[in-house]
N, C-alpha and C. Protein backbone atom coordinates (compact mmCIF):
# COMPACT_ATOMS: atom_id res chain seq x y z
N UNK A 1 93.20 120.52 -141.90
CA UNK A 1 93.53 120.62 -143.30
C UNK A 1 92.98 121.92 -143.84
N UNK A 2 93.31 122.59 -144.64
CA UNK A 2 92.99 123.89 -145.09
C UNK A 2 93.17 123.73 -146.57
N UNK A 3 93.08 124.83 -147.21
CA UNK A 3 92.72 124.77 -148.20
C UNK A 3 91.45 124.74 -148.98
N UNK A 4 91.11 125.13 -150.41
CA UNK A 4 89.92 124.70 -150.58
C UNK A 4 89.92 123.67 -151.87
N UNK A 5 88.69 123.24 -151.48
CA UNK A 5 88.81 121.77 -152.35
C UNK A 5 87.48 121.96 -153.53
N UNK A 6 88.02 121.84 -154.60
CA UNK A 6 87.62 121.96 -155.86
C UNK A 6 85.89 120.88 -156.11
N UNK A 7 85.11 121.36 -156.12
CA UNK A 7 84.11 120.13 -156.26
C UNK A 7 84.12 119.58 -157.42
N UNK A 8 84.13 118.32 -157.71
CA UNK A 8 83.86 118.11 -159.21
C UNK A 8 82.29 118.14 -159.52
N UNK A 9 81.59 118.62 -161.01
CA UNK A 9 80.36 118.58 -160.85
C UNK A 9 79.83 117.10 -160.56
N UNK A 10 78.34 117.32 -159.75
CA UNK A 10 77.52 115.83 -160.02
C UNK A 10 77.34 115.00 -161.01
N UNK A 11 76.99 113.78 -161.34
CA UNK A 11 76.67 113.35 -162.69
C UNK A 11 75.82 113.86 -163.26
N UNK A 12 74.61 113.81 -162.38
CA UNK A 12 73.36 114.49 -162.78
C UNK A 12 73.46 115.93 -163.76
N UNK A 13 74.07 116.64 -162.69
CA UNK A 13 74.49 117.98 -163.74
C UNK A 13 75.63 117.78 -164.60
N UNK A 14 76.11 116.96 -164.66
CA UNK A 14 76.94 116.66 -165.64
C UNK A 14 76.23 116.46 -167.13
N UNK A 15 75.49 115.63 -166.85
CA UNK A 15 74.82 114.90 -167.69
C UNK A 15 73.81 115.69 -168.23
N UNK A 16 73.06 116.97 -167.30
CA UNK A 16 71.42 117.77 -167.80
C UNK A 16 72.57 118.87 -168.46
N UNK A 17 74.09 119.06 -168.13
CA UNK A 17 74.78 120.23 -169.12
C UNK A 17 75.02 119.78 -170.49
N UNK A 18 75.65 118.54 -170.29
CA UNK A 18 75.78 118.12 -171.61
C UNK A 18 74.38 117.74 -172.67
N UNK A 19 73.22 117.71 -172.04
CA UNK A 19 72.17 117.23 -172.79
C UNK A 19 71.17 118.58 -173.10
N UNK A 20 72.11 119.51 -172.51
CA UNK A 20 71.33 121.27 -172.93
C UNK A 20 72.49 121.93 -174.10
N UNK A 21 73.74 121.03 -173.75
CA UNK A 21 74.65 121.74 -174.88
C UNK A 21 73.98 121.04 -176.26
N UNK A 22 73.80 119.45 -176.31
CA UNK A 22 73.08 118.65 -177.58
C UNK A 22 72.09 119.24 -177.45
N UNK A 23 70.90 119.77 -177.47
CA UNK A 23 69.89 120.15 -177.81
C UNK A 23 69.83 121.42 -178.10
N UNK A 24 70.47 122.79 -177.58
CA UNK A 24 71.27 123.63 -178.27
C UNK A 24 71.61 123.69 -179.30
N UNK A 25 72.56 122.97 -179.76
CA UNK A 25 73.36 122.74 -180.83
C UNK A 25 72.55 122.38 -181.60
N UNK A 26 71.45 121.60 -181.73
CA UNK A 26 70.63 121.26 -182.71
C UNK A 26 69.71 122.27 -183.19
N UNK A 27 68.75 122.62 -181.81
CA UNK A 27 67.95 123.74 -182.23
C UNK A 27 69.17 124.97 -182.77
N UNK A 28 69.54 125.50 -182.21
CA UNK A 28 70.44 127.22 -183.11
C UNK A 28 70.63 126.25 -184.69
N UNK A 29 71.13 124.77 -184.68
CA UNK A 29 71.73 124.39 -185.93
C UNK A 29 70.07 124.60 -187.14
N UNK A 30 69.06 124.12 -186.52
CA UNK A 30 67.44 124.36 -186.86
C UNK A 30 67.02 125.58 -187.18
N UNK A 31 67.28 126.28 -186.19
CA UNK A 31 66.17 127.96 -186.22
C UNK A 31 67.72 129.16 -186.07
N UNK A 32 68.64 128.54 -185.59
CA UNK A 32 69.64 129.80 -185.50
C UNK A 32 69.75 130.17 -183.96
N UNK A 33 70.45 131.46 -183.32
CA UNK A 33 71.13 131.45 -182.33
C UNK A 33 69.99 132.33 -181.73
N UNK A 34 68.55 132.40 -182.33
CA UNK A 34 67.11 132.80 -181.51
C UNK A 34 66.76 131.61 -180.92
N UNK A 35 66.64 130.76 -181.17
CA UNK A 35 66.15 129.26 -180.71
C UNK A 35 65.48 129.66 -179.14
N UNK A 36 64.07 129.04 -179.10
CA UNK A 36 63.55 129.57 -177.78
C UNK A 36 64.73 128.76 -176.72
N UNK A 37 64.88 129.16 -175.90
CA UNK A 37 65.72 128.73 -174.67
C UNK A 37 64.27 127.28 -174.23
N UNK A 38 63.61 128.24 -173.95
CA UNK A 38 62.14 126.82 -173.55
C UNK A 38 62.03 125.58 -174.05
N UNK A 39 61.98 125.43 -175.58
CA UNK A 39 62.47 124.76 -176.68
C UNK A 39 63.52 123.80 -175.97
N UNK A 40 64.92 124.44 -175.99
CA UNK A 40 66.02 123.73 -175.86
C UNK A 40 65.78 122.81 -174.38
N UNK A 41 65.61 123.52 -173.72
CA UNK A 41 65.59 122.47 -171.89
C UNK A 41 64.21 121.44 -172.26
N UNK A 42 63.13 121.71 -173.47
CA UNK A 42 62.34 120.60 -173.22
C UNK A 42 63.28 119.73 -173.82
N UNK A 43 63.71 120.13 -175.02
CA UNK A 43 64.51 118.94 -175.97
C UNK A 43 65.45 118.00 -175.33
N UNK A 44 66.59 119.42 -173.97
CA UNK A 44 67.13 118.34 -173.35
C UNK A 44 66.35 117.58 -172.66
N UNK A 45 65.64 117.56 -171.71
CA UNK A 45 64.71 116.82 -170.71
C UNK A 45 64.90 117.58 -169.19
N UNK A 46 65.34 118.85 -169.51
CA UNK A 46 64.83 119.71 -168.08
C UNK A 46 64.38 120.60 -167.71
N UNK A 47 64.34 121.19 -166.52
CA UNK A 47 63.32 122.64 -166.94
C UNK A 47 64.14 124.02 -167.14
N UNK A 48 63.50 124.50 -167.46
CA UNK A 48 64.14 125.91 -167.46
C UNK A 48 65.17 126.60 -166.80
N UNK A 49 64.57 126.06 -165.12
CA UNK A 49 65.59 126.89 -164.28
C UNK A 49 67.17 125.99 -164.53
N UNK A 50 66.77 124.36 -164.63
CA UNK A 50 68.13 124.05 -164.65
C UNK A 50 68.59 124.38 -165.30
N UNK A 51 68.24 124.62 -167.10
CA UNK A 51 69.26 125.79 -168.01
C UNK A 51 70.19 126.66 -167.58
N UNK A 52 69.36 127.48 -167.06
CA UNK A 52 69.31 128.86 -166.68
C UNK A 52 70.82 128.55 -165.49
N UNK A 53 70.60 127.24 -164.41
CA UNK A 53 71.44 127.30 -163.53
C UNK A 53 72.75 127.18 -164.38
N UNK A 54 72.61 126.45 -165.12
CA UNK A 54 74.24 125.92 -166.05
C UNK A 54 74.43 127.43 -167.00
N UNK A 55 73.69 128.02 -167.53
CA UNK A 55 73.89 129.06 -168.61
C UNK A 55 73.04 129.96 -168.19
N UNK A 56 73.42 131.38 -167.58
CA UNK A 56 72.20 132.30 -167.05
C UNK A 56 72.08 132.68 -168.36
N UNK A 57 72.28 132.98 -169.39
CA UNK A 57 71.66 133.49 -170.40
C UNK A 57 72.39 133.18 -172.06
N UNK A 58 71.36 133.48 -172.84
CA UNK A 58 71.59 132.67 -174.32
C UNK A 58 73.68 133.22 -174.68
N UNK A 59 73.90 133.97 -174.33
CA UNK A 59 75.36 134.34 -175.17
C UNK A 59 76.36 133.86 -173.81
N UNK A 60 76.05 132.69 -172.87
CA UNK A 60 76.94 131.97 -171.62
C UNK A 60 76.81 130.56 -172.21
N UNK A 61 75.65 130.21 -173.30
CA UNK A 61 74.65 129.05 -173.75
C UNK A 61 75.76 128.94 -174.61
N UNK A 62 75.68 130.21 -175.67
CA UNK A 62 76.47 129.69 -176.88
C UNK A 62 78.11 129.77 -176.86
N UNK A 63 78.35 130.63 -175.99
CA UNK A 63 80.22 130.50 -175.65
C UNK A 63 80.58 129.33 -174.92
N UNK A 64 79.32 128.37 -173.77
CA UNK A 64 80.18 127.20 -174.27
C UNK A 64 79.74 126.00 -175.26
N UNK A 65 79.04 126.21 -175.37
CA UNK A 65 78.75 125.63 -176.91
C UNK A 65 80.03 125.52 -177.66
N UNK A 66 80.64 126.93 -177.93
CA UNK A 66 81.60 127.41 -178.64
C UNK A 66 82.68 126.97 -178.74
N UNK A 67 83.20 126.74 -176.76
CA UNK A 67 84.41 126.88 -176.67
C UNK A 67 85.55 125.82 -177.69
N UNK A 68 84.76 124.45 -177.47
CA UNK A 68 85.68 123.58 -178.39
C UNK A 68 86.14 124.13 -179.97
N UNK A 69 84.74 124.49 -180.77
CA UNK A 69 85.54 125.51 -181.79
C UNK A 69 86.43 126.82 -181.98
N UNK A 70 86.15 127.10 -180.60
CA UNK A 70 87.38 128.42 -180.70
C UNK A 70 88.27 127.99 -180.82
N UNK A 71 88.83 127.01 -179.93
CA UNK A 71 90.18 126.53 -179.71
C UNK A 71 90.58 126.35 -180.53
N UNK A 72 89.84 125.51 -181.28
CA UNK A 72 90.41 124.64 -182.52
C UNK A 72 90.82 125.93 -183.93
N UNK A 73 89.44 126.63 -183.77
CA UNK A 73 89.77 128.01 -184.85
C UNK A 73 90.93 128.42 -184.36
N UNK A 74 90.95 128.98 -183.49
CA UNK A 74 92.27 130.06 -182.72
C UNK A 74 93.73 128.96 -183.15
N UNK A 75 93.88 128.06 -182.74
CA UNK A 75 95.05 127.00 -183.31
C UNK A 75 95.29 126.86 -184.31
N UNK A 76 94.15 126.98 -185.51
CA UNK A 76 94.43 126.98 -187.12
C UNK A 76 94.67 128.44 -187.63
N UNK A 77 94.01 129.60 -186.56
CA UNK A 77 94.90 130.83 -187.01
C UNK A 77 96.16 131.17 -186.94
N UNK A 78 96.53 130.96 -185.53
CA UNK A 78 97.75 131.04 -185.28
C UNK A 78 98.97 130.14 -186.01
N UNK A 79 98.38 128.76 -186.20
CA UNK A 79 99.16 128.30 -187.57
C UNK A 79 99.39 128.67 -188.56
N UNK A 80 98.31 129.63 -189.50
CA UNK A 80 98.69 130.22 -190.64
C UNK A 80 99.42 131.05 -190.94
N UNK A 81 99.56 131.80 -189.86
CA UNK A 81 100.41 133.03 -189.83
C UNK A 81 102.04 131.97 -189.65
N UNK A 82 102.43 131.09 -189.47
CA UNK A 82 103.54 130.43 -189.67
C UNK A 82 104.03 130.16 -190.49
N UNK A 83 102.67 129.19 -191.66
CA UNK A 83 103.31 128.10 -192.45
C UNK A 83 102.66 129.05 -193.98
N UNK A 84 102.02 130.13 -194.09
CA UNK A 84 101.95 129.99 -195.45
C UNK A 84 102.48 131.66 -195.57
N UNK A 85 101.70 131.97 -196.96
CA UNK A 85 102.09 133.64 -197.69
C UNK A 85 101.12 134.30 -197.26
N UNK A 86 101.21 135.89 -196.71
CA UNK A 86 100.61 136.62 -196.10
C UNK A 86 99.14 136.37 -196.40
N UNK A 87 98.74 136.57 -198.09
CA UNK A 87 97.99 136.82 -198.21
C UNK A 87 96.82 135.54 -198.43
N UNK A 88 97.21 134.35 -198.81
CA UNK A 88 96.75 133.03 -198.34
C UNK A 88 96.30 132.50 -196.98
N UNK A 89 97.76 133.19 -195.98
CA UNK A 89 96.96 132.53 -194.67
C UNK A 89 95.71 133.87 -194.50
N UNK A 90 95.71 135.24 -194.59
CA UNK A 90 94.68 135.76 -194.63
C UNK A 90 93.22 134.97 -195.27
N UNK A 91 93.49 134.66 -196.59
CA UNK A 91 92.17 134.22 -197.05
C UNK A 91 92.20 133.28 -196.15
N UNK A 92 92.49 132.09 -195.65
CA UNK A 92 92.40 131.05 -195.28
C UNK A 92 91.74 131.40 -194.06
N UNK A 93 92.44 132.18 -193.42
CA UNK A 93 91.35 132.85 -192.06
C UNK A 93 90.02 132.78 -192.01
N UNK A 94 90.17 134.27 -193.27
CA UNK A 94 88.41 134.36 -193.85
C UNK A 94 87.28 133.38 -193.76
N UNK A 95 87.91 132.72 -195.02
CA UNK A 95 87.50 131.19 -194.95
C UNK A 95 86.98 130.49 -193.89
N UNK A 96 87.92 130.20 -192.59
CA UNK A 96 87.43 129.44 -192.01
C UNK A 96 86.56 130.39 -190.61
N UNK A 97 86.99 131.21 -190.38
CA UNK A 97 86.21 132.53 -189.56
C UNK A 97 84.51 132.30 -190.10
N UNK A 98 84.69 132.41 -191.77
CA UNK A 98 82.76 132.40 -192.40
C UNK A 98 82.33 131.30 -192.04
N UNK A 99 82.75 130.20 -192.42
CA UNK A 99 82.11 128.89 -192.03
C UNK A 99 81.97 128.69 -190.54
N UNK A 100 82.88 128.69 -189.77
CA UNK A 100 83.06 128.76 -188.04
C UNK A 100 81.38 129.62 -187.81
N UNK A 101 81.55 131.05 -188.02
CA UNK A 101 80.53 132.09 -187.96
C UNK A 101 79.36 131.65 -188.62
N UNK A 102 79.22 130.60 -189.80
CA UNK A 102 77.59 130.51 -190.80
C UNK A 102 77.10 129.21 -189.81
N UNK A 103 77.65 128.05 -188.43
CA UNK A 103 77.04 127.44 -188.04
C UNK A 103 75.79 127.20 -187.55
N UNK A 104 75.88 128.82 -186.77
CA UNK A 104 74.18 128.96 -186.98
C UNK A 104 74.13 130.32 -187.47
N UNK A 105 73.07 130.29 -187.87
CA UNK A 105 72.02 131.57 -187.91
C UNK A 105 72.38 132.37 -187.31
N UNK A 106 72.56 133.79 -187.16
CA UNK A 106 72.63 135.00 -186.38
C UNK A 106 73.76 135.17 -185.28
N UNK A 107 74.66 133.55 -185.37
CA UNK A 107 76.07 133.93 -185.22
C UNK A 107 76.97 135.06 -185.26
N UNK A 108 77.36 134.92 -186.39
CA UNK A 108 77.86 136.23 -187.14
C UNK A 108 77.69 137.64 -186.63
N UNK A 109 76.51 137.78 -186.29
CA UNK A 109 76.20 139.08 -185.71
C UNK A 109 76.47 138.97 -183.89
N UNK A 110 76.32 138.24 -183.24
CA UNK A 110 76.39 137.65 -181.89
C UNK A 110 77.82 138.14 -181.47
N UNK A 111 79.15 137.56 -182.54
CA UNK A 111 80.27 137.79 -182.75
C UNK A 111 80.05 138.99 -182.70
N UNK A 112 79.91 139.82 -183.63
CA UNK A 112 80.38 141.45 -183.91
C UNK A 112 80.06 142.36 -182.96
N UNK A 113 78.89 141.52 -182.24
CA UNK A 113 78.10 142.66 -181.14
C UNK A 113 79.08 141.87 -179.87
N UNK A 114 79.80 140.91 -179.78
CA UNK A 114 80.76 140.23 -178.60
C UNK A 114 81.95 140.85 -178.28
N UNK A 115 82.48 141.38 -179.91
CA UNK A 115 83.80 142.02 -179.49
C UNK A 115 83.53 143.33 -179.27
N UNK A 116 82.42 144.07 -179.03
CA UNK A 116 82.33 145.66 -178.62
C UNK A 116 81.55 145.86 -177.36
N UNK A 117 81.32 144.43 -176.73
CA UNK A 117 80.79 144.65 -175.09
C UNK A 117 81.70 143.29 -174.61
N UNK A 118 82.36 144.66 -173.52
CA UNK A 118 83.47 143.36 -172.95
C UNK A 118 83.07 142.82 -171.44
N UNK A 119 81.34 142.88 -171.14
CA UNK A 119 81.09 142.24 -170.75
C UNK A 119 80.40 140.92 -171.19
N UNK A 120 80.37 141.14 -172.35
CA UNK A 120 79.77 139.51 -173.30
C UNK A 120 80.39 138.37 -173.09
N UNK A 121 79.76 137.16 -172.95
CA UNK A 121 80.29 136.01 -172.70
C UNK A 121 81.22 135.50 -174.17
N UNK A 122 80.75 136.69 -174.93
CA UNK A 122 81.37 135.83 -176.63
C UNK A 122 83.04 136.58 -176.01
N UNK A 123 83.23 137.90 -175.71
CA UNK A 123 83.74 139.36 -175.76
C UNK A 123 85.58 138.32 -175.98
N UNK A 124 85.51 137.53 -174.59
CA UNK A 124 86.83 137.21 -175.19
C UNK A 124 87.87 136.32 -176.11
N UNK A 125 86.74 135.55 -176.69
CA UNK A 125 86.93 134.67 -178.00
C UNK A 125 86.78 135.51 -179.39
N UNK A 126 86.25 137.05 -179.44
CA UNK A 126 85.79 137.56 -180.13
C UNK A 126 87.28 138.51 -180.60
N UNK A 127 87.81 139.09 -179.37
CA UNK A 127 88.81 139.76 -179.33
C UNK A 127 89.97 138.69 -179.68
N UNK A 128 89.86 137.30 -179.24
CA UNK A 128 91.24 136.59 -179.70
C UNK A 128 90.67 136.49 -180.95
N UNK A 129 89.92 135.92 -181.80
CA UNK A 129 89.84 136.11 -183.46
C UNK A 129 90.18 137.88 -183.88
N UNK A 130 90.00 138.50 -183.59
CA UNK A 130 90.00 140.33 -183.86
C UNK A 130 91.72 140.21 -183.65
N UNK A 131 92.67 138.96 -182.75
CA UNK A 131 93.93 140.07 -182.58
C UNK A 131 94.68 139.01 -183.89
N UNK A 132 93.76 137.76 -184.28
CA UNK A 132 94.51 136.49 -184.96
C UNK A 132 94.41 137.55 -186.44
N UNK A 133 92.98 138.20 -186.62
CA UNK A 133 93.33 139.06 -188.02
C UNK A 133 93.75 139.82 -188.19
N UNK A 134 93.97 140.84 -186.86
CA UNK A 134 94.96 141.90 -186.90
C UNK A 134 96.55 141.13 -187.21
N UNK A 135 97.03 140.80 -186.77
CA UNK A 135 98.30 140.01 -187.19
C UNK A 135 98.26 139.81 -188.58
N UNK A 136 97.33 138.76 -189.04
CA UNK A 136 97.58 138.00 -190.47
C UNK A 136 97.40 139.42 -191.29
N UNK A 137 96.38 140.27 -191.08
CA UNK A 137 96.40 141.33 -192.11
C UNK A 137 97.73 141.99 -191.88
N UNK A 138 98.25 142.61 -191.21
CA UNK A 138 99.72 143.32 -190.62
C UNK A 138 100.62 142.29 -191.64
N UNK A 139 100.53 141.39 -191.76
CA UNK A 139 101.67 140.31 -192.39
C UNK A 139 101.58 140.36 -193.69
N UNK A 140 100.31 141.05 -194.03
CA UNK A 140 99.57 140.85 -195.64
C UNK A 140 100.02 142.18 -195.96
N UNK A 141 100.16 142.84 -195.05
CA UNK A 141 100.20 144.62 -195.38
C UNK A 141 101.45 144.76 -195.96
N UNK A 142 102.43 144.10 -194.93
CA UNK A 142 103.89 144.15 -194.92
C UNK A 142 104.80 143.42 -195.79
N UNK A 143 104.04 142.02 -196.34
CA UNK A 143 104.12 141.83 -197.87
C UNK A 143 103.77 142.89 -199.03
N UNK A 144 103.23 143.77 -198.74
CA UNK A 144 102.77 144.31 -199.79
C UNK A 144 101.26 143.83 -200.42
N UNK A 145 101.05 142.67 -200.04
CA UNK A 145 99.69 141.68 -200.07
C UNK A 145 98.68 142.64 -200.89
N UNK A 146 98.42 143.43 -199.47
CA UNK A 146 96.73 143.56 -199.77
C UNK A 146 96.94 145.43 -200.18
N UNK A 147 95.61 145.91 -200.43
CA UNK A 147 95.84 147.59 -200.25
C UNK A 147 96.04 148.07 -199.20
N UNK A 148 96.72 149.36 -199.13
CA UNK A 148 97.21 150.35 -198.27
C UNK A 148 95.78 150.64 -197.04
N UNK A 149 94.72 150.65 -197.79
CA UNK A 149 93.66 151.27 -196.96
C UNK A 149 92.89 150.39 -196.77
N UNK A 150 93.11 148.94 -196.61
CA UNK A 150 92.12 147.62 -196.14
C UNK A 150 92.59 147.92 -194.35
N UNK A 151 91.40 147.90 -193.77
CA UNK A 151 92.20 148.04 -192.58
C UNK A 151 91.28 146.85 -191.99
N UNK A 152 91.34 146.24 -190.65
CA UNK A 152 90.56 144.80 -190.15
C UNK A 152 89.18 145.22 -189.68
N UNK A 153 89.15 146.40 -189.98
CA UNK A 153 87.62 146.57 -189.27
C UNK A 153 86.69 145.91 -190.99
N UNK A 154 87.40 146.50 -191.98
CA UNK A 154 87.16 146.11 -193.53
C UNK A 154 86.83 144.34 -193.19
N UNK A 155 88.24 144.13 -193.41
CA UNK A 155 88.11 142.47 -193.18
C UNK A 155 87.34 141.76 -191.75
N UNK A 156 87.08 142.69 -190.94
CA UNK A 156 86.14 141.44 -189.99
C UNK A 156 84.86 141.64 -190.42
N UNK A 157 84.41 142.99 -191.19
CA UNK A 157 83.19 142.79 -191.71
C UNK A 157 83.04 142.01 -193.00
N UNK A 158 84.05 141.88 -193.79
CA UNK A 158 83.83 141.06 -195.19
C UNK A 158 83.91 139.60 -194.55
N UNK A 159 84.24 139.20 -193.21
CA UNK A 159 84.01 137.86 -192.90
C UNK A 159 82.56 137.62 -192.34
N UNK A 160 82.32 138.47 -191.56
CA UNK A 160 80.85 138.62 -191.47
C UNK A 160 79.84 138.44 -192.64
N UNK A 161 79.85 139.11 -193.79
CA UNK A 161 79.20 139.08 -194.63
C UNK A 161 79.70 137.77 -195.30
N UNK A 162 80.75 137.16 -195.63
CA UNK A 162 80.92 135.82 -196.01
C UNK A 162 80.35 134.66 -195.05
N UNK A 163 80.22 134.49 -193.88
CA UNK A 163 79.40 133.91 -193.22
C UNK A 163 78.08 133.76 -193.31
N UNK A 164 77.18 135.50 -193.32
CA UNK A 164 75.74 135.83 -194.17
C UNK A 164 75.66 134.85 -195.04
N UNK A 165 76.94 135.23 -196.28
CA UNK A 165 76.50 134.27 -197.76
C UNK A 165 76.24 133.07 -196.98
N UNK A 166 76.82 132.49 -196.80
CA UNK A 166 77.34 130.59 -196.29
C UNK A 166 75.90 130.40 -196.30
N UNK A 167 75.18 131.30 -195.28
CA UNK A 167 74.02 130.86 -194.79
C UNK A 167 72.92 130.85 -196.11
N UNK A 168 72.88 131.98 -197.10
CA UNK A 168 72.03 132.22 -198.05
C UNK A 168 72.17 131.42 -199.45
N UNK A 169 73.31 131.25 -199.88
CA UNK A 169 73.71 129.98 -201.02
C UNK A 169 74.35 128.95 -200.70
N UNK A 170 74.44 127.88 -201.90
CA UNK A 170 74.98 126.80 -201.39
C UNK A 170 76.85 126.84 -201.75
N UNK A 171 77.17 126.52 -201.06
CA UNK A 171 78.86 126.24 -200.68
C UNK A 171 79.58 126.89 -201.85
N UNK A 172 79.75 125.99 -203.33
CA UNK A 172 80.47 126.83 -204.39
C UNK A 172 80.44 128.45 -204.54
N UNK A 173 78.79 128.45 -204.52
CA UNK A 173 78.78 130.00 -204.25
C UNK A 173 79.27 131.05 -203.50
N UNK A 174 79.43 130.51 -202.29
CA UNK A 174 79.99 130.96 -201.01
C UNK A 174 81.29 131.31 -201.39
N UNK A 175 81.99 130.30 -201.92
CA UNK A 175 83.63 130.28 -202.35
C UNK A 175 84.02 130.88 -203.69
N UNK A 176 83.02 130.79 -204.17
CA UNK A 176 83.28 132.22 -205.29
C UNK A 176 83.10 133.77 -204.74
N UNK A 177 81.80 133.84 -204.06
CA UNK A 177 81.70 135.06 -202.97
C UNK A 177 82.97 135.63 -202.66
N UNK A 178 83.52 134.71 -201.68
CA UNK A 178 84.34 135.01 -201.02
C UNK A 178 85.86 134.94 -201.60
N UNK A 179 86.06 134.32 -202.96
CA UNK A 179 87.63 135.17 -203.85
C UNK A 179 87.48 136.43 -204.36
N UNK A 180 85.95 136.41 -204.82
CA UNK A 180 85.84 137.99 -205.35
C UNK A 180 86.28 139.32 -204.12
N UNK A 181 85.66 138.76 -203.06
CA UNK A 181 86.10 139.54 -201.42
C UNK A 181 87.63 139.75 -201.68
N UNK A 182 88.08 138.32 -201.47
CA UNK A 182 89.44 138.68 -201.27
C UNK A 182 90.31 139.42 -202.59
N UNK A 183 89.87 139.03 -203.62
CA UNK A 183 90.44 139.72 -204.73
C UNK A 183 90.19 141.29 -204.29
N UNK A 184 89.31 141.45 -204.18
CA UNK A 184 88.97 143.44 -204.16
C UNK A 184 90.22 143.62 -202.86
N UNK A 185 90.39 142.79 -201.88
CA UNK A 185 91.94 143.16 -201.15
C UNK A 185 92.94 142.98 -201.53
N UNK A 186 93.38 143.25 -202.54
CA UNK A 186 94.41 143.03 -203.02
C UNK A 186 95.42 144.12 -203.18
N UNK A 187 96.75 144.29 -203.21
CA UNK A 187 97.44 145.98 -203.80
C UNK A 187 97.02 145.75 -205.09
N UNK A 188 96.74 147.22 -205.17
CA UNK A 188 96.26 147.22 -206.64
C UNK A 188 95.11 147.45 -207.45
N UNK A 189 94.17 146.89 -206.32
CA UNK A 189 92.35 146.01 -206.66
C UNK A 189 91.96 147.45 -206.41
N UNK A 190 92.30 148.65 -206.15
CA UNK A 190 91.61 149.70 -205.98
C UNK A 190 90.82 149.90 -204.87
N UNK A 191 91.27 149.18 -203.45
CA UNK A 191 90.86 149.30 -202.16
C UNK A 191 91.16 150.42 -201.78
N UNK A 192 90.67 151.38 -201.55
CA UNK A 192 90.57 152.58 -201.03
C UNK A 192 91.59 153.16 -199.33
């Protein structure tokens, strides 16, 4: 017989991955995306190296952490650009890009530094959000939407910084933050 045959993981490691992704998720949700790694494997109940075997390092930790929300983000981008007006499914992006990005702490930045090393474990979830706003802005442009000189490097940093807020006030604030953002993109708003 030839071929090669796929192992499925053990339970064991089944079970010490999933109990490093929950304790992860709690600590970054606690202290942010510094969270000692040491910390996390006591919380799950193993040691270090087994971390380390499932995730050699914190940005392999948090992309799969991640992956279920990418998907789900990446599916609600690519929907918007379908069902609404240029410049709505743009905000709506925003929107959900800041909140996605304010889950933990120092997210936001993890992202920005993911899509400019494309050896980063974030690099290619980073670039599919970077091509979902290139599109929706292109759609906003071509409505006439937004200003001539908003370009996405503009808007992936005003999502960045709307994520910042998320983290620094509470919610209403955030969502006022972030119409005033989108208002200054507007034709018209004197975007440069």
């Amino acid at each position: 017989m030839s071929g090669t045959r796929t192992r499925r993981p053990r339970a064991d490691g089944q079970r010490n991955q999933e109990s490093i992704l929950a304790a992860a998720d709690e600590a970054f949700r606690a202290q942010g995306t510094g969270a000692s790694l040491g910390g996390i494997a006591r919380r799950a109940g193993v040691a270090i190296g087994t971390l380390y075997g499932h995730f050699p390092n914190r940005l392999a930790l948090c992309a799969a952490l991640l992956r279920e929300r990418h998907a789900k983000l990446f599916a609600f981008g690519d929907e918007l650009g379908r069902d609404r007006e240029p410049l709505d499914a743009l905000t709506q992006w925003m929107r959900a890009v800041a909140t996605h990005a304010a889950a933990y702490r120092g997210l936001a930045e993890l992202q920005m530094d993911g899509l400019d090393d494309e050896a980063s474990e974030l690099h290619e979830a980073c670039a599919r959000m970077a091509a979902i706003t290139d599109d929706l802005l292109a759609a906003a442009h071509g409505a006439g939407a937004v200003g001539d000189g908003v370009t996405a490097a503009d808007v992936n940093a005003l999502m960045n910084a709307a994520a910042w807020m998320r983290e620094q006030v509470d919610d209403d604030h955030a969502e006022h933050l972030l119409e005033l953002m989108v208002n200054g993109l507007r034709a018209g708003a004197g975007a440069r």
